[in-house]
N, C-alpha and C. Protein backbone atom coordinates (compact mmCIF):
# COMPACT_ATOMS: atom_id res chain seq x y z
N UNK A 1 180.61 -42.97 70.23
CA UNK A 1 180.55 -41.63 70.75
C UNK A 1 179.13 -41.28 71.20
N UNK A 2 178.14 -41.66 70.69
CA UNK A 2 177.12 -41.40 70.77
C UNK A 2 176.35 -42.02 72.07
N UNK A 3 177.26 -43.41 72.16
CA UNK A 3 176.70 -43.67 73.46
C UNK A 3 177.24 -43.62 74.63
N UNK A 4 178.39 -42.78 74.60
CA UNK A 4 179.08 -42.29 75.50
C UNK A 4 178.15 -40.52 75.90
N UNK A 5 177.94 -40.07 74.99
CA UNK A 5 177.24 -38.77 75.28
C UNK A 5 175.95 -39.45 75.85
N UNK A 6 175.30 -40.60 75.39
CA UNK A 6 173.65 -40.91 76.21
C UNK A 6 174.27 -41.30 77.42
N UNK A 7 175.22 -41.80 77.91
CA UNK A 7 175.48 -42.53 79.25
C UNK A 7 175.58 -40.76 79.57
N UNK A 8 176.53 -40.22 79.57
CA UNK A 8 176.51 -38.66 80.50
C UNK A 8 175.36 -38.17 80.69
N UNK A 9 174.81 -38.09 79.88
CA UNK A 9 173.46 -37.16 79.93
C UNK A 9 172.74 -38.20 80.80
N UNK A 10 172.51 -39.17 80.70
CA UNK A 10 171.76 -39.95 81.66
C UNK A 10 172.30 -39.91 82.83
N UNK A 11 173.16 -39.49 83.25
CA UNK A 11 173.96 -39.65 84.34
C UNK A 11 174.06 -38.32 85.14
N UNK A 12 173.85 -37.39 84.20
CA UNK A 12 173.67 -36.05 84.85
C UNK A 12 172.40 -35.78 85.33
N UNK A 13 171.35 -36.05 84.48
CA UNK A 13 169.86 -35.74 84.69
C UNK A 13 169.18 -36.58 86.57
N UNK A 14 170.08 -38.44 86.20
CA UNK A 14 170.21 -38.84 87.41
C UNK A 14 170.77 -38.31 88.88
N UNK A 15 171.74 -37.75 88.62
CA UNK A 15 172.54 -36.61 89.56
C UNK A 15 172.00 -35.86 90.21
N UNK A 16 171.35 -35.12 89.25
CA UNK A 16 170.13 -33.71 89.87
C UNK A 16 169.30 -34.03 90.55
N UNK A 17 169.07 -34.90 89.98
CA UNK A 17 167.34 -35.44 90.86
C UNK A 17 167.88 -35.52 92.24
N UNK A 18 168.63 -36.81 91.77
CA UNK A 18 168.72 -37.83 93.22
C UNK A 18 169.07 -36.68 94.31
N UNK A 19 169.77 -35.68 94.41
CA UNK A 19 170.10 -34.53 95.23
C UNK A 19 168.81 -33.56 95.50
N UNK A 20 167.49 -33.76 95.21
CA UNK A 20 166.24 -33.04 95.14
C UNK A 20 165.76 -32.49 96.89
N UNK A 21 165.76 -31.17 97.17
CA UNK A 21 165.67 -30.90 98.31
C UNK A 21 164.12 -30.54 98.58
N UNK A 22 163.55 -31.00 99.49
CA UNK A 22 162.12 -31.12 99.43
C UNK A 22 161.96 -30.20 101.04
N UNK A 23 161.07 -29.20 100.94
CA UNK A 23 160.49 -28.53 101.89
C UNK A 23 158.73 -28.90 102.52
N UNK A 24 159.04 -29.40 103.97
CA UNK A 24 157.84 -29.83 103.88
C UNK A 24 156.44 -28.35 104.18
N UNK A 25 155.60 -28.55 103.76
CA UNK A 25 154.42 -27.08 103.79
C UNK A 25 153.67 -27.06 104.91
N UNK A 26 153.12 -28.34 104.90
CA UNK A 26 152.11 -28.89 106.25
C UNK A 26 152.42 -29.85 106.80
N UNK A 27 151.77 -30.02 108.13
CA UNK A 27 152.18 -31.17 108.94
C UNK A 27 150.71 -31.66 109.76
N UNK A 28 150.19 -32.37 109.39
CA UNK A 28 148.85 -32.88 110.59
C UNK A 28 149.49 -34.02 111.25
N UNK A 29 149.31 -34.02 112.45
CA UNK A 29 150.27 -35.20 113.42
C UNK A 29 149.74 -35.48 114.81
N UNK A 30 150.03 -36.25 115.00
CA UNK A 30 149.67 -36.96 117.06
C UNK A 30 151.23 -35.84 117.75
N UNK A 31 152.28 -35.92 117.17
CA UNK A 31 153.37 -34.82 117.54
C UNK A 31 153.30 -33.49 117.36
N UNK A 32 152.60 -32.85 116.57
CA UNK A 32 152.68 -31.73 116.76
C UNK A 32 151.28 -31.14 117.26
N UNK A 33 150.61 -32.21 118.18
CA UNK A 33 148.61 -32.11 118.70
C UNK A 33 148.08 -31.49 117.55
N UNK A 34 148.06 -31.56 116.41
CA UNK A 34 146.99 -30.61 115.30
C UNK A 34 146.38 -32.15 114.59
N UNK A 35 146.27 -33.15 115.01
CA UNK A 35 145.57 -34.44 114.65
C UNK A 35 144.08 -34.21 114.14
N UNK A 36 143.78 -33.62 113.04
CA UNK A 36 142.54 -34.06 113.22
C UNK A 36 141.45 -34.80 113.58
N UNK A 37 139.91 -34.51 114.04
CA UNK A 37 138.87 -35.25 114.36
C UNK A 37 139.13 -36.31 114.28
N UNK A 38 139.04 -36.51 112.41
CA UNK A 38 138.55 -37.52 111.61
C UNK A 38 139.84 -38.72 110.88
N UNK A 39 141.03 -38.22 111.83
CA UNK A 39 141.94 -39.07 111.93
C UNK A 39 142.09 -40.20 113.54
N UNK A 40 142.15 -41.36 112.66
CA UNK A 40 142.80 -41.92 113.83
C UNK A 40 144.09 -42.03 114.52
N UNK A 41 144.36 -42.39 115.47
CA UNK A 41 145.91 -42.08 116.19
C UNK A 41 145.98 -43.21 116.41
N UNK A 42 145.13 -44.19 116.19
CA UNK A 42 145.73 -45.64 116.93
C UNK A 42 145.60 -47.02 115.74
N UNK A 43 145.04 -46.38 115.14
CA UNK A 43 144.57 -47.62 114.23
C UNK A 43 145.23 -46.80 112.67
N UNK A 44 144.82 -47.63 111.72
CA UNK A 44 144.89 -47.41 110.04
C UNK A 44 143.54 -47.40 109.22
N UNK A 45 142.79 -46.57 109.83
CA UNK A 45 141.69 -46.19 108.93
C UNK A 45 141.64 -45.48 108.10
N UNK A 46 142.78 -44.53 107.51
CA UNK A 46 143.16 -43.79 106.82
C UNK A 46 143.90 -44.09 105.59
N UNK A 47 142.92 -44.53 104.30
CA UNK A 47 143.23 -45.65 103.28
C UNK A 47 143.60 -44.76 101.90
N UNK A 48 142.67 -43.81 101.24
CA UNK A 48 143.47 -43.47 100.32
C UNK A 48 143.78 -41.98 100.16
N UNK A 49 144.61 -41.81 99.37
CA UNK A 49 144.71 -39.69 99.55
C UNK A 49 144.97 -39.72 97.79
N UNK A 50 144.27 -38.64 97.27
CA UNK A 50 144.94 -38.42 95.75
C UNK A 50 144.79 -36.43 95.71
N UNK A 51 145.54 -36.36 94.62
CA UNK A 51 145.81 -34.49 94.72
C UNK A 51 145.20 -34.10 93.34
N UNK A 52 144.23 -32.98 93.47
CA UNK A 52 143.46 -32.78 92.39
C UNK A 52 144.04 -31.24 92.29
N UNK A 53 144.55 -30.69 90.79
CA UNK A 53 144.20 -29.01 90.75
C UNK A 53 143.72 -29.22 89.86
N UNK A 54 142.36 -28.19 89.99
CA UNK A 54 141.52 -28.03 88.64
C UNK A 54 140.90 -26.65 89.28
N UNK A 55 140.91 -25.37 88.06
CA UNK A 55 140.91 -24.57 88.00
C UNK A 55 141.43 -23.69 88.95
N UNK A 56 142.65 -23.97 89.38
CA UNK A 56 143.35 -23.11 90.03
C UNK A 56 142.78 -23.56 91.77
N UNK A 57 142.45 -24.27 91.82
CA UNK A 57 141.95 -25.13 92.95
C UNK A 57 142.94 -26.18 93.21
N UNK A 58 143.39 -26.69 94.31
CA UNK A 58 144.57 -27.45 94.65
C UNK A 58 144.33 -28.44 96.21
N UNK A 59 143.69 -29.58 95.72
CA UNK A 59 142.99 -29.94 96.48
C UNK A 59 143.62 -31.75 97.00
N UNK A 60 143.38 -32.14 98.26
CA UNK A 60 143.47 -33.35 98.50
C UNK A 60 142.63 -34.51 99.00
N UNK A 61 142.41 -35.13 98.72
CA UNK A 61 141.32 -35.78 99.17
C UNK A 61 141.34 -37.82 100.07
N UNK A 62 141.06 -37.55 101.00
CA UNK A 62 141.58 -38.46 101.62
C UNK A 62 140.62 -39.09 102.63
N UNK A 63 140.41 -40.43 102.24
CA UNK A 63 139.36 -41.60 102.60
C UNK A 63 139.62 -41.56 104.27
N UNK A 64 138.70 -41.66 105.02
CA UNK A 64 138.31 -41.68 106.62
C UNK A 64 137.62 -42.37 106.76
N UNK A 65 137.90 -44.26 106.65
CA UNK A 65 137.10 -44.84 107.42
C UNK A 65 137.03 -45.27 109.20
N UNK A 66 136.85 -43.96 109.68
CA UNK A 66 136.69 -43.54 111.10
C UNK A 66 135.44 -43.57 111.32
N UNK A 67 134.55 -43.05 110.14
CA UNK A 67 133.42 -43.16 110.52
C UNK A 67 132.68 -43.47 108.98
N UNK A 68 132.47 -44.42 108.36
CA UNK A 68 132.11 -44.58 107.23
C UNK A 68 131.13 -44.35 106.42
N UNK A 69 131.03 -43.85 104.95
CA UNK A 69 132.62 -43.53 104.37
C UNK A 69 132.55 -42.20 104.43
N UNK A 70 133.65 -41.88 104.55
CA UNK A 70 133.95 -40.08 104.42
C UNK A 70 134.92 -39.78 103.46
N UNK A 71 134.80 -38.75 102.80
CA UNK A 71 136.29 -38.77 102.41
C UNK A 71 136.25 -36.79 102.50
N UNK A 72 137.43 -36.64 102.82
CA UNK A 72 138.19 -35.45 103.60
C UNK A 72 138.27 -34.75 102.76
N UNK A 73 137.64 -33.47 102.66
CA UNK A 73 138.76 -32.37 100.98
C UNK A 73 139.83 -31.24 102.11
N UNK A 74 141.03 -31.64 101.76
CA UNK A 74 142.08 -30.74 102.06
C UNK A 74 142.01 -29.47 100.91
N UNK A 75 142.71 -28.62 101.78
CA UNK A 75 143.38 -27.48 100.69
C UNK A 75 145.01 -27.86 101.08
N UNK A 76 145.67 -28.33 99.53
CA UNK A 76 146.48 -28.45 99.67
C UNK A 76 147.96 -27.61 100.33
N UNK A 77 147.02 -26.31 99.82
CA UNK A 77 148.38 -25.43 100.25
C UNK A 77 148.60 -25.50 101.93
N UNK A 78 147.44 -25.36 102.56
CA UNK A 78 147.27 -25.03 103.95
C UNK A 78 147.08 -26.10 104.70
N UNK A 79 146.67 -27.45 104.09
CA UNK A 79 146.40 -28.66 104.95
C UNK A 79 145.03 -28.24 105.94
N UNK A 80 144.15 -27.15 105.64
CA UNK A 80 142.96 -27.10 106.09
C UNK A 80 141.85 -27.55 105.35
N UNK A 81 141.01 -28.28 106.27
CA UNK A 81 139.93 -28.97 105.83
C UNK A 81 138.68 -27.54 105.33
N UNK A 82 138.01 -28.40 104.12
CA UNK A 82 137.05 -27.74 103.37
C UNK A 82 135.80 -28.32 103.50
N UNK A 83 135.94 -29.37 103.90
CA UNK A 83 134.50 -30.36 103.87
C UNK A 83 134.39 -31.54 103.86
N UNK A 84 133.47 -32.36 103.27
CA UNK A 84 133.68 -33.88 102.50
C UNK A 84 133.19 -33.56 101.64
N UNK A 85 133.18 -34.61 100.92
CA UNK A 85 132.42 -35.29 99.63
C UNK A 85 131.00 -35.96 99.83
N UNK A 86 130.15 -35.84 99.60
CA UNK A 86 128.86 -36.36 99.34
C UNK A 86 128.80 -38.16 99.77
N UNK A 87 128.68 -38.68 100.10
CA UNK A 87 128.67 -39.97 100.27
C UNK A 87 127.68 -40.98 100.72
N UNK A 88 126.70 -40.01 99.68
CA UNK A 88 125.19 -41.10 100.42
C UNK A 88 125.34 -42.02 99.73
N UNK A 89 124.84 -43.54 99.68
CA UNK A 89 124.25 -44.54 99.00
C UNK A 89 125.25 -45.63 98.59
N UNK A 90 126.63 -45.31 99.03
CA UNK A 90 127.78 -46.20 99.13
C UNK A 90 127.69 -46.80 100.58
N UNK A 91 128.24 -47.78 99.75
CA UNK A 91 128.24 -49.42 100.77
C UNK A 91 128.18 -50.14 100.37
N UNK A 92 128.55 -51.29 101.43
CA UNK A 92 129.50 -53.05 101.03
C UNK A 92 130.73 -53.18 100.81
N UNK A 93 131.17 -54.30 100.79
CA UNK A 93 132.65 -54.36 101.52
C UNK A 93 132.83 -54.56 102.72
N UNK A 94 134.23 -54.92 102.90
CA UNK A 94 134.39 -54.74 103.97
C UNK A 94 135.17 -53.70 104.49
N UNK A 95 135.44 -52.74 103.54
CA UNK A 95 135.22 -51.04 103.93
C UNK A 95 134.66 -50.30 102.84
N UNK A 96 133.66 -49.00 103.17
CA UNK A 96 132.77 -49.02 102.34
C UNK A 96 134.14 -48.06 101.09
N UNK A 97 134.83 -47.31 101.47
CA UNK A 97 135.79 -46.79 100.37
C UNK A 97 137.36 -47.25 101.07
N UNK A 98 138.28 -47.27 100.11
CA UNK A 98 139.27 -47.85 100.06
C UNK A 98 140.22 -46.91 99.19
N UNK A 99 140.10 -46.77 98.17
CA UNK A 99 140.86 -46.03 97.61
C UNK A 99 139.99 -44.87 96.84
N UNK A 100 141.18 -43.74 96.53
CA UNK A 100 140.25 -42.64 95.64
C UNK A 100 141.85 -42.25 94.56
N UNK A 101 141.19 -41.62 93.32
CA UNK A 101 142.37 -41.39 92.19
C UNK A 101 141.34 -40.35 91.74
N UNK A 102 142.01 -39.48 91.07
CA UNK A 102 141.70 -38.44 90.41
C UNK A 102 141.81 -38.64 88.62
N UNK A 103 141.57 -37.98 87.93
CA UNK A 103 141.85 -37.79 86.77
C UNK A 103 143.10 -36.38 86.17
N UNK A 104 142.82 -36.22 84.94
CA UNK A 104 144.24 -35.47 84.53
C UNK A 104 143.55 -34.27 84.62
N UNK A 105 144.29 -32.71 84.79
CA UNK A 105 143.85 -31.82 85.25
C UNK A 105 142.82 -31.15 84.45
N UNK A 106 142.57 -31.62 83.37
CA UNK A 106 141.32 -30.63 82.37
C UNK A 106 140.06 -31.22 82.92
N UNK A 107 139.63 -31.95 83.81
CA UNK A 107 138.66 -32.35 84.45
C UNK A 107 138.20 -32.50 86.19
N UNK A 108 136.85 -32.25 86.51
CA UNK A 108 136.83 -32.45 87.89
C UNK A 108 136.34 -33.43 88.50
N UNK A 109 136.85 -34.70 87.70
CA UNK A 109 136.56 -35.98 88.22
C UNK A 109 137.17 -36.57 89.14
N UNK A 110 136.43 -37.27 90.22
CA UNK A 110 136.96 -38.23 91.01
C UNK A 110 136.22 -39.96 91.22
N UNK A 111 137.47 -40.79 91.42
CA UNK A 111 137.12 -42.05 91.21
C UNK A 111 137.37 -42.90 92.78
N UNK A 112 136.26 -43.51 93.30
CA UNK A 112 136.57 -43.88 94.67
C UNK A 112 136.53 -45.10 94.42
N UNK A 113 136.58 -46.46 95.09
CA UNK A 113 136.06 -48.13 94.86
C UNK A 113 136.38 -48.20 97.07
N UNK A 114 135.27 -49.37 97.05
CA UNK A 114 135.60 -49.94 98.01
C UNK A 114 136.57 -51.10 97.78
N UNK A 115 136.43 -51.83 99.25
CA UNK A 115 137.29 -53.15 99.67
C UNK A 115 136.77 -54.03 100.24
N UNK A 116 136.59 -55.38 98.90
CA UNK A 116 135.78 -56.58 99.57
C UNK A 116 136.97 -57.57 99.71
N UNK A 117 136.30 -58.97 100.27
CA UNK A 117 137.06 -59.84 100.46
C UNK A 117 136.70 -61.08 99.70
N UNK A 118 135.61 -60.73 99.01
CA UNK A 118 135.12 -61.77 97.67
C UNK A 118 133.60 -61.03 97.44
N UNK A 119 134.17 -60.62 95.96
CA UNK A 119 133.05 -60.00 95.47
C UNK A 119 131.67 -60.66 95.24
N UNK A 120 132.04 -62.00 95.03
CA UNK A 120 130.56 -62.94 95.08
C UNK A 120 129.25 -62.83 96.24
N UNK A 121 130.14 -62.12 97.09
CA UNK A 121 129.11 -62.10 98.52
C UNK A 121 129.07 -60.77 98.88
N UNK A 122 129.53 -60.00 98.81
CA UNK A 122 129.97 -58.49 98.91
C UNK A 122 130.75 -57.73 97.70
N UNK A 123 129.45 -57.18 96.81
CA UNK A 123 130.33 -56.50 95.11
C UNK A 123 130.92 -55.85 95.79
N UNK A 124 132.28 -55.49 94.13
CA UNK A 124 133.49 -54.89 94.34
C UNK A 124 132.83 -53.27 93.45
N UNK A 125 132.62 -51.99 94.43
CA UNK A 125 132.03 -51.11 93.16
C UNK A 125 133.07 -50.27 92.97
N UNK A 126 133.03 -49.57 91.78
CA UNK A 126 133.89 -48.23 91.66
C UNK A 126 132.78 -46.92 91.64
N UNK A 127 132.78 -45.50 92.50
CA UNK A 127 132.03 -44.51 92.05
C UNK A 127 132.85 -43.55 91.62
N UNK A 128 132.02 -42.52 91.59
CA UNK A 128 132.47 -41.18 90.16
C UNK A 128 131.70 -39.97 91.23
N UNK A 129 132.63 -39.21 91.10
CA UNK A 129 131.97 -37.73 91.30
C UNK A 129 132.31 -36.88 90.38
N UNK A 130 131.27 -36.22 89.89
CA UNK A 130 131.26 -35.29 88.72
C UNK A 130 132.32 -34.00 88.90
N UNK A 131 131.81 -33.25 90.66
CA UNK A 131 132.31 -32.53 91.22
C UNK A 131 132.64 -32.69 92.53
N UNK A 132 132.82 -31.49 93.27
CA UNK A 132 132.75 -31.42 94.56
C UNK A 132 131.62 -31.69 95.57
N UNK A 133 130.83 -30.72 94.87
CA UNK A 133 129.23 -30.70 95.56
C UNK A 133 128.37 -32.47 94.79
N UNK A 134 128.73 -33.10 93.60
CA UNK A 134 127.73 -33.59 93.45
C UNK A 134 127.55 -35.53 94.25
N UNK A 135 126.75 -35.83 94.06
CA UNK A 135 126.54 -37.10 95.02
C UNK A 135 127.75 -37.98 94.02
N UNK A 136 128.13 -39.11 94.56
CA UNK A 136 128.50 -40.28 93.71
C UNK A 136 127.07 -41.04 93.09
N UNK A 137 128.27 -41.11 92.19
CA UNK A 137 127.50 -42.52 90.97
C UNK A 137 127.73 -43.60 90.69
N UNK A 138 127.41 -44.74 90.65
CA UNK A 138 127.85 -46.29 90.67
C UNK A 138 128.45 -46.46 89.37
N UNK A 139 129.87 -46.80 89.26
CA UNK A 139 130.23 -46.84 87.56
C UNK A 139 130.80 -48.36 87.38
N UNK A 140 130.84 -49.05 88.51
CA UNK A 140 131.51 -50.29 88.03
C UNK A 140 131.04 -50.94 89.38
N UNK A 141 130.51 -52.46 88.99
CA UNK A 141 129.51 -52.74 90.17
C UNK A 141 130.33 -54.74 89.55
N UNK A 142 131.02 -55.32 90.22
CA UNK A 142 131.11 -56.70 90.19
C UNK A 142 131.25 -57.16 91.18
N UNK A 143 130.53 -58.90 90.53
CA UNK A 143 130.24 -59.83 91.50
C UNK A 143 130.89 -61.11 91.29
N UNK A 144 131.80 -61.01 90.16
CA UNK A 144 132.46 -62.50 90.12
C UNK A 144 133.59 -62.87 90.56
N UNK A 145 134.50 -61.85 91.23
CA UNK A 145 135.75 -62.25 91.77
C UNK A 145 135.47 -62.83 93.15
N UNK A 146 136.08 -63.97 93.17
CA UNK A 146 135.86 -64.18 94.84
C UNK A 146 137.56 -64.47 95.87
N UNK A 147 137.95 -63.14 94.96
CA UNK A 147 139.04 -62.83 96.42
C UNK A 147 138.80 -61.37 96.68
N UNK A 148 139.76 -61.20 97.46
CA UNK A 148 140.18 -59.70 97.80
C UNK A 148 140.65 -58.66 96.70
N UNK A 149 139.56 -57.85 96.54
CA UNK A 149 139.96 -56.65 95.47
C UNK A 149 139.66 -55.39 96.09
N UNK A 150 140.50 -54.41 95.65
CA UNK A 150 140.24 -53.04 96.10
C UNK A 150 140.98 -52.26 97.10
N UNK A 151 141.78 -53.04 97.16
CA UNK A 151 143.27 -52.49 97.79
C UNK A 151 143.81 -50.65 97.05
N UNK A 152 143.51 -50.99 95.86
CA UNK A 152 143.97 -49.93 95.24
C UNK A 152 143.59 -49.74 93.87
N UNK A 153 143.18 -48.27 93.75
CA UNK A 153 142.39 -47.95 92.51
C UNK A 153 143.30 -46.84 91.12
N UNK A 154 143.16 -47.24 90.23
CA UNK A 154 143.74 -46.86 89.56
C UNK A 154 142.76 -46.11 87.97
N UNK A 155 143.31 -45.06 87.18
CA UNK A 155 142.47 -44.74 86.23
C UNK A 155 143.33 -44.58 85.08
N UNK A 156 142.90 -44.74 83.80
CA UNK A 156 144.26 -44.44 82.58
C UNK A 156 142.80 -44.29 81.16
N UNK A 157 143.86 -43.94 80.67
CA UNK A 157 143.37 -43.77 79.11
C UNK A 157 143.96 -44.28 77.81
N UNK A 158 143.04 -45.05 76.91
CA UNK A 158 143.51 -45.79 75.76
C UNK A 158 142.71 -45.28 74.75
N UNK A 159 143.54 -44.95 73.70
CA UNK A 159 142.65 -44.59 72.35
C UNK A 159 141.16 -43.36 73.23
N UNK A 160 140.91 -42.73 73.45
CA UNK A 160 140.30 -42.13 74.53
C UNK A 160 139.23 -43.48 74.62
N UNK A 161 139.45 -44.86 75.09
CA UNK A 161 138.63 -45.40 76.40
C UNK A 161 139.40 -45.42 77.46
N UNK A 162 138.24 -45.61 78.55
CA UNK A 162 138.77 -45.53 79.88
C UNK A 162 139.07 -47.04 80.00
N UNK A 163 139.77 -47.16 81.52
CA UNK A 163 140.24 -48.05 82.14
C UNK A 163 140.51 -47.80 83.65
N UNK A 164 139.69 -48.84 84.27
CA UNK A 164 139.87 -48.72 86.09
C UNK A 164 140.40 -49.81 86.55
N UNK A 165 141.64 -49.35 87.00
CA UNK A 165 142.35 -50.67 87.88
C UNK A 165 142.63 -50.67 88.87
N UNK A 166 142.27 -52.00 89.20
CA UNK A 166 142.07 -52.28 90.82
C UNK A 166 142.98 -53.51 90.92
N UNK A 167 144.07 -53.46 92.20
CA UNK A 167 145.01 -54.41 92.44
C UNK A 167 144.17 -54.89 94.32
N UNK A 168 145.21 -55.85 94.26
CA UNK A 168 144.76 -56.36 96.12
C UNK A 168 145.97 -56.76 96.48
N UNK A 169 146.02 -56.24 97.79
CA UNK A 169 147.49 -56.16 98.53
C UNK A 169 148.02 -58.24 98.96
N UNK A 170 146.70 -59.03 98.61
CA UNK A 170 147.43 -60.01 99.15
C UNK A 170 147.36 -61.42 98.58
N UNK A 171 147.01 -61.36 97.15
CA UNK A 171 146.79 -62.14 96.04
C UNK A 171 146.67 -62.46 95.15
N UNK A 172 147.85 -61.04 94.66
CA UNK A 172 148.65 -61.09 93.51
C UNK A 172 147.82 -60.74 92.05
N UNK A 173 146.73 -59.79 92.41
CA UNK A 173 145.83 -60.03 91.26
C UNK A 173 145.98 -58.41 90.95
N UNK A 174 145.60 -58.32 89.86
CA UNK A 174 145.26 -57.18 89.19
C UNK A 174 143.70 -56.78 88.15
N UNK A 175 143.05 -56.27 88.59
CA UNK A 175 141.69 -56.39 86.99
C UNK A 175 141.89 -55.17 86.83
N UNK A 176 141.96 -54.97 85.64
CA UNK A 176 141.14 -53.66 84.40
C UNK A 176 140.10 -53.82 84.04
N UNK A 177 139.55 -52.79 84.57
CA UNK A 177 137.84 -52.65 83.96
C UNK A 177 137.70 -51.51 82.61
N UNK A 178 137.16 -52.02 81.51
CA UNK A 178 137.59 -51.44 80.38
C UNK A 178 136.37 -51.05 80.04
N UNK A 179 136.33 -49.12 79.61
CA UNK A 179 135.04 -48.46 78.74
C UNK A 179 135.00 -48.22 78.01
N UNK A 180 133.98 -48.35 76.90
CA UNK A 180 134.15 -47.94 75.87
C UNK A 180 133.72 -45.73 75.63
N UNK A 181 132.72 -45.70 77.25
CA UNK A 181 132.47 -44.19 77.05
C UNK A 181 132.83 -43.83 78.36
């Protein structure tokens, strides 16, 4: 009986979802001419986006290597641009940012990494922004992988240490970079 009531309930909760009606808010597009600048229309320079609210702030942030590196602050509600991010002193790779991830909402951290194609000749770094306004900081700087890393950046928490993971779209690898602070 009991697992006749978990199959329903699993089956209902599945139900709801899968029927989930989604309204879209904004639209930036080559179709509707509101394309931004700092987008391209012809190419894929447009590598990572992550969604930050912190303090009632609701924000998106999204890598533009159109002109390198930039990265974009949306207001989420409105899809209007606010600015960039600070981005002096980043570089290497073979794009200088690649991905960006945020943290969980009691903080106003952000985590960017570029994209090399072997870190032995071009490090693989991860930076940190404290805030909005403040510069990046170098938090993870390697030189021993010699494939492609930085496809995609990732952040988590263990026992409160950190952990930054970085996968690559074409060689099956994964690293965790593990902190103790």
């Amino acid at each position: 009986m009991k697992k006749i009531l978990l199959i329903l309930f699993l089956v209902n909760i599945l139900c709801n979802y899968s029927n989930a009606q989604f309204v879209r808010i904004w639209e930036k597009s080559d179709a509707l001419n509101n394309l931004p600048f700092w987008f391209s229309p012809t190419e894929t320079r447009e590598r990572g986006i992550t969604f930050r609210a912190f303090n009632g702030n609701f924000r998106l942030y999204v890598i533009s290597n159109l002109a390198e590196p930039t990265v974009i602050i949306l207001d989420a509600i409105t899809g209007d641009s606010l600015g960039t991010l600070n981005t002096q002193g980043i570089e290497g790779g073979l794009l200088f940012l690649s991905d960006i991830c945020s943290l969980a909402p009691s903080t106003n951290k952000l985590y960017a990494c570029n994209l090399t194609n072997n870190a032995t000749i071009s490090h693989f770094k991860v930076y940190v922004w404290e805030s909005d306004t403040s510069a990046p900081q170098l938090l993870v700087e390697d030189s021993l992988s010699a494939f492609r890393i930085g496809d995609h950046l990732n952040f988590g928490f263990e026992n409160g240490n950190h952990h930054y993971i970085t996968a690559s779209s074409n060689n099956n690898k994964i690293v965790d970079y593990y902190s103790y602070d």
